[in-house]
C-alpha atoms as a PDB file:
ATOM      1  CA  UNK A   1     -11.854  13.476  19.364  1.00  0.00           C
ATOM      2  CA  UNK A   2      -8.915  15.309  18.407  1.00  0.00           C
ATOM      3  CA  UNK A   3      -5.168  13.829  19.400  1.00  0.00           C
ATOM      4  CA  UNK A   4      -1.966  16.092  19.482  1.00  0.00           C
ATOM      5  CA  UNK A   5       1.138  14.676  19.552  1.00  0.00           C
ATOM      6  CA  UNK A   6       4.514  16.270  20.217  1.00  0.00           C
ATOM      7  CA  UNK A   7       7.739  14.984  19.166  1.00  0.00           C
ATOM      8  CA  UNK A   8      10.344  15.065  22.083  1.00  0.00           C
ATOM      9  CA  UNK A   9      13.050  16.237  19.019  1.00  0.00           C
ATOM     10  CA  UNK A  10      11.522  19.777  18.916  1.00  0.00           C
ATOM     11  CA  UNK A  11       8.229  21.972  19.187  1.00  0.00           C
ATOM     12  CA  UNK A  12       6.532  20.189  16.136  1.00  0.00           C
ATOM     13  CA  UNK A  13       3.252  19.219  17.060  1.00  0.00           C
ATOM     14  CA  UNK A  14       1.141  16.515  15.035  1.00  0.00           C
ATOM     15  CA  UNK A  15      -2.511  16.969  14.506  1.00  0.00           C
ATOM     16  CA  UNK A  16      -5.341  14.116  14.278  1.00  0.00           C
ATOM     17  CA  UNK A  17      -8.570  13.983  13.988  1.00  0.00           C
ATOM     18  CA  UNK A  18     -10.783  10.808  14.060  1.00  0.00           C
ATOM     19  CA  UNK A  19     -11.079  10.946  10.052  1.00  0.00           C
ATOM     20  CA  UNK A  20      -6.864  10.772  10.026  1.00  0.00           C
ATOM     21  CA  UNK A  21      -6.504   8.229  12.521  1.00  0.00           C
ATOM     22  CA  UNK A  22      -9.605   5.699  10.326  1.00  0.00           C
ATOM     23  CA  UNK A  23      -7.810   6.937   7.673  1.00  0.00           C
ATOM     24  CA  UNK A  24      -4.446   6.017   8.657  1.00  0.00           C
ATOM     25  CA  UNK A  25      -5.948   2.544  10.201  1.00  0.00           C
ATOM     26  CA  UNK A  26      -7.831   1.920   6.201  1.00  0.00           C
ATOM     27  CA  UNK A  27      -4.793   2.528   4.474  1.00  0.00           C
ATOM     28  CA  UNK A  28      -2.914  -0.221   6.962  1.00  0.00           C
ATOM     29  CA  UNK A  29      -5.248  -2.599   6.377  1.00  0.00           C
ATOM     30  CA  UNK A  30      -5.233  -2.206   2.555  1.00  0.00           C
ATOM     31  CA  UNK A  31      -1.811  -2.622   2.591  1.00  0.00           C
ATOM     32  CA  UNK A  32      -2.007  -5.796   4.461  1.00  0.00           C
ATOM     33  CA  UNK A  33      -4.899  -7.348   2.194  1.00  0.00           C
ATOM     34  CA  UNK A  34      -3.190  -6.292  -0.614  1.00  0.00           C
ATOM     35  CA  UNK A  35       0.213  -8.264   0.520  1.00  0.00           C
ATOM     36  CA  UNK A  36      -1.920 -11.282   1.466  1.00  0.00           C
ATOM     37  CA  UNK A  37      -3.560 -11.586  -1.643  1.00  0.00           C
ATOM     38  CA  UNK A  38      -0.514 -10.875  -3.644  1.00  0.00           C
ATOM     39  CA  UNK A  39       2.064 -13.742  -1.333  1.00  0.00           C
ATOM     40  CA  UNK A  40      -0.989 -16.027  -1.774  1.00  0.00           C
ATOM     41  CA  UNK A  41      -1.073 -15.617  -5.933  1.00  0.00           C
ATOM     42  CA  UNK A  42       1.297 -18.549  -7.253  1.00  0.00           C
ATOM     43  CA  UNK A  43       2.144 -16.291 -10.234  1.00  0.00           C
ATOM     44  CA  UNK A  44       3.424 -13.559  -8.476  1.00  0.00           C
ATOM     45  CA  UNK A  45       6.958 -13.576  -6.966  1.00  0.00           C
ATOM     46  CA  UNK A  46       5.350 -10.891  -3.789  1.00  0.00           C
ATOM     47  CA  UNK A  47       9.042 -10.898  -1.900  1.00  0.00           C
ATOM     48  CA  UNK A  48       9.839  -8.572  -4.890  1.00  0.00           C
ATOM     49  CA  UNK A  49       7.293  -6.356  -4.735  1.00  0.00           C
ATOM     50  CA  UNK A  50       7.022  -3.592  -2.275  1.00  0.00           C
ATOM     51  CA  UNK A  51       3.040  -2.126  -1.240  1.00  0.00           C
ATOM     52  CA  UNK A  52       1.985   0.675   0.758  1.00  0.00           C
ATOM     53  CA  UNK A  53      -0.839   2.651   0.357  1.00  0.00           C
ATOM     54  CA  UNK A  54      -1.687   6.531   1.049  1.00  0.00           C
ATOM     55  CA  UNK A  55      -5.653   7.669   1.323  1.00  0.00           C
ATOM     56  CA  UNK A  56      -6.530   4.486  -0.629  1.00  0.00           C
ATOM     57  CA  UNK A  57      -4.020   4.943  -3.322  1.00  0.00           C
ATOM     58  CA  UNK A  58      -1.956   1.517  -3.743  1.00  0.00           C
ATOM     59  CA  UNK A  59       1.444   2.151  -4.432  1.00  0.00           C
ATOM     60  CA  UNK A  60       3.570  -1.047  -6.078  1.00  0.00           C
ATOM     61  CA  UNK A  61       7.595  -0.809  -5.924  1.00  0.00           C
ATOM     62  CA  UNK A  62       9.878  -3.337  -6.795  1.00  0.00           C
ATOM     63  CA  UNK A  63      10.208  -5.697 -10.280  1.00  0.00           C
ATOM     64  CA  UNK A  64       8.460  -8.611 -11.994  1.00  0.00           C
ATOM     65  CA  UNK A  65       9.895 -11.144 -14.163  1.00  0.00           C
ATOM     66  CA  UNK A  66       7.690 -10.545 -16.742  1.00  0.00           C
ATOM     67  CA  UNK A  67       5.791  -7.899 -18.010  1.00  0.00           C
ATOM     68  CA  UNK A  68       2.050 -11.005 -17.086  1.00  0.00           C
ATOM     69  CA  UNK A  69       3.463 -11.012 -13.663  1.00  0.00           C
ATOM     70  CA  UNK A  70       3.311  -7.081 -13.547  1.00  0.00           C
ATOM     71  CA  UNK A  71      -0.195  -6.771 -14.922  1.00  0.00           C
ATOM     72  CA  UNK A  72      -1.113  -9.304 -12.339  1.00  0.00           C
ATOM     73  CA  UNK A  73      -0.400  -7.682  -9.286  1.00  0.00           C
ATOM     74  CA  UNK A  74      -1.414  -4.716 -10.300  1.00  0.00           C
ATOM     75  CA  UNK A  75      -5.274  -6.783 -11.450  1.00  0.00           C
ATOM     76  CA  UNK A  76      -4.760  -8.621  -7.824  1.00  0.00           C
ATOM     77  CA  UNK A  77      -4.249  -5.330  -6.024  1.00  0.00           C
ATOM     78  CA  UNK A  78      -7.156  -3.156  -7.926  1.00  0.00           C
ATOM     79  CA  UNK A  79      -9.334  -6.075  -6.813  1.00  0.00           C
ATOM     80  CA  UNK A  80      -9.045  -5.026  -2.806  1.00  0.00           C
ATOM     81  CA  UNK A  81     -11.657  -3.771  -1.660  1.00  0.00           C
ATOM     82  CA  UNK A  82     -11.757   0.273  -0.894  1.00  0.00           C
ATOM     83  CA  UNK A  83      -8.677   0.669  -3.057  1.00  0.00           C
ATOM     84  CA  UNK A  84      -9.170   3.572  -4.998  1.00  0.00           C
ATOM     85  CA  UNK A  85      -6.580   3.074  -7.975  1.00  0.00           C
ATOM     86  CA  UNK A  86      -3.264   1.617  -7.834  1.00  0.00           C
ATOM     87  CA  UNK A  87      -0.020   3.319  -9.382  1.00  0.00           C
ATOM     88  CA  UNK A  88       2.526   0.769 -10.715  1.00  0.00           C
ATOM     89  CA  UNK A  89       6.113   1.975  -9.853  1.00  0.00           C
ATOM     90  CA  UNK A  90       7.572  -2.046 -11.010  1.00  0.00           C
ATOM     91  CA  UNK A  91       9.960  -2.708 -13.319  1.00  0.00           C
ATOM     92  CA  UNK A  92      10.838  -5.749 -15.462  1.00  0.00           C
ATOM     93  CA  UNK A  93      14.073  -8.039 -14.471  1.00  0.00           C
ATOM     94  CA  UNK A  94      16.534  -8.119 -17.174  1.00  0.00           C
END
């Protein structure tokens, strides 16, 4: 099945094929595991830490506390299963 979409803004038409649409609908519900599992983690602070995720590729934005409560959300996300790797973009608080 192959959807086209066309943005009313201009002639730009948006291609997607069933393989980008699972796609898109994997990397959603990565993204949501990965939030659960991180708000549900007493030793992370997850309201400071931003996820989204791109062909399986976890992306975390945003800042620890400490350096143990960066390592740990990035150990809690690589544990989500079909996450391919996960790139760290957090910073520690000063």
């Amino acid at each position: 099945m192959l959807v086209i979409v066309t943005l009313l803004s201009g002639c730009t038409a948006v291609l997607f094929n069933n393989s980008g649409i699972s796609q898109a609908s994997s990397d959603r519900a990565i993204t949501a595991n990965v939030k659960a599992a991180l708000i549900r983690d007493t030793q992370v602070n997850a309201f400071n830490i931003t996820v989204s995720t791109y062909q399986r590729v976890v992306t975390l934005r945003g800042y620890a506390l400490i350096a143990a409560q960066r390592t740990r959300a990035i150990n809690i996300s690589q544990s989500i299963g079909r996450v391919k790797y996960v790139v760290s973009q957090l910073h520690i608080k000063e």
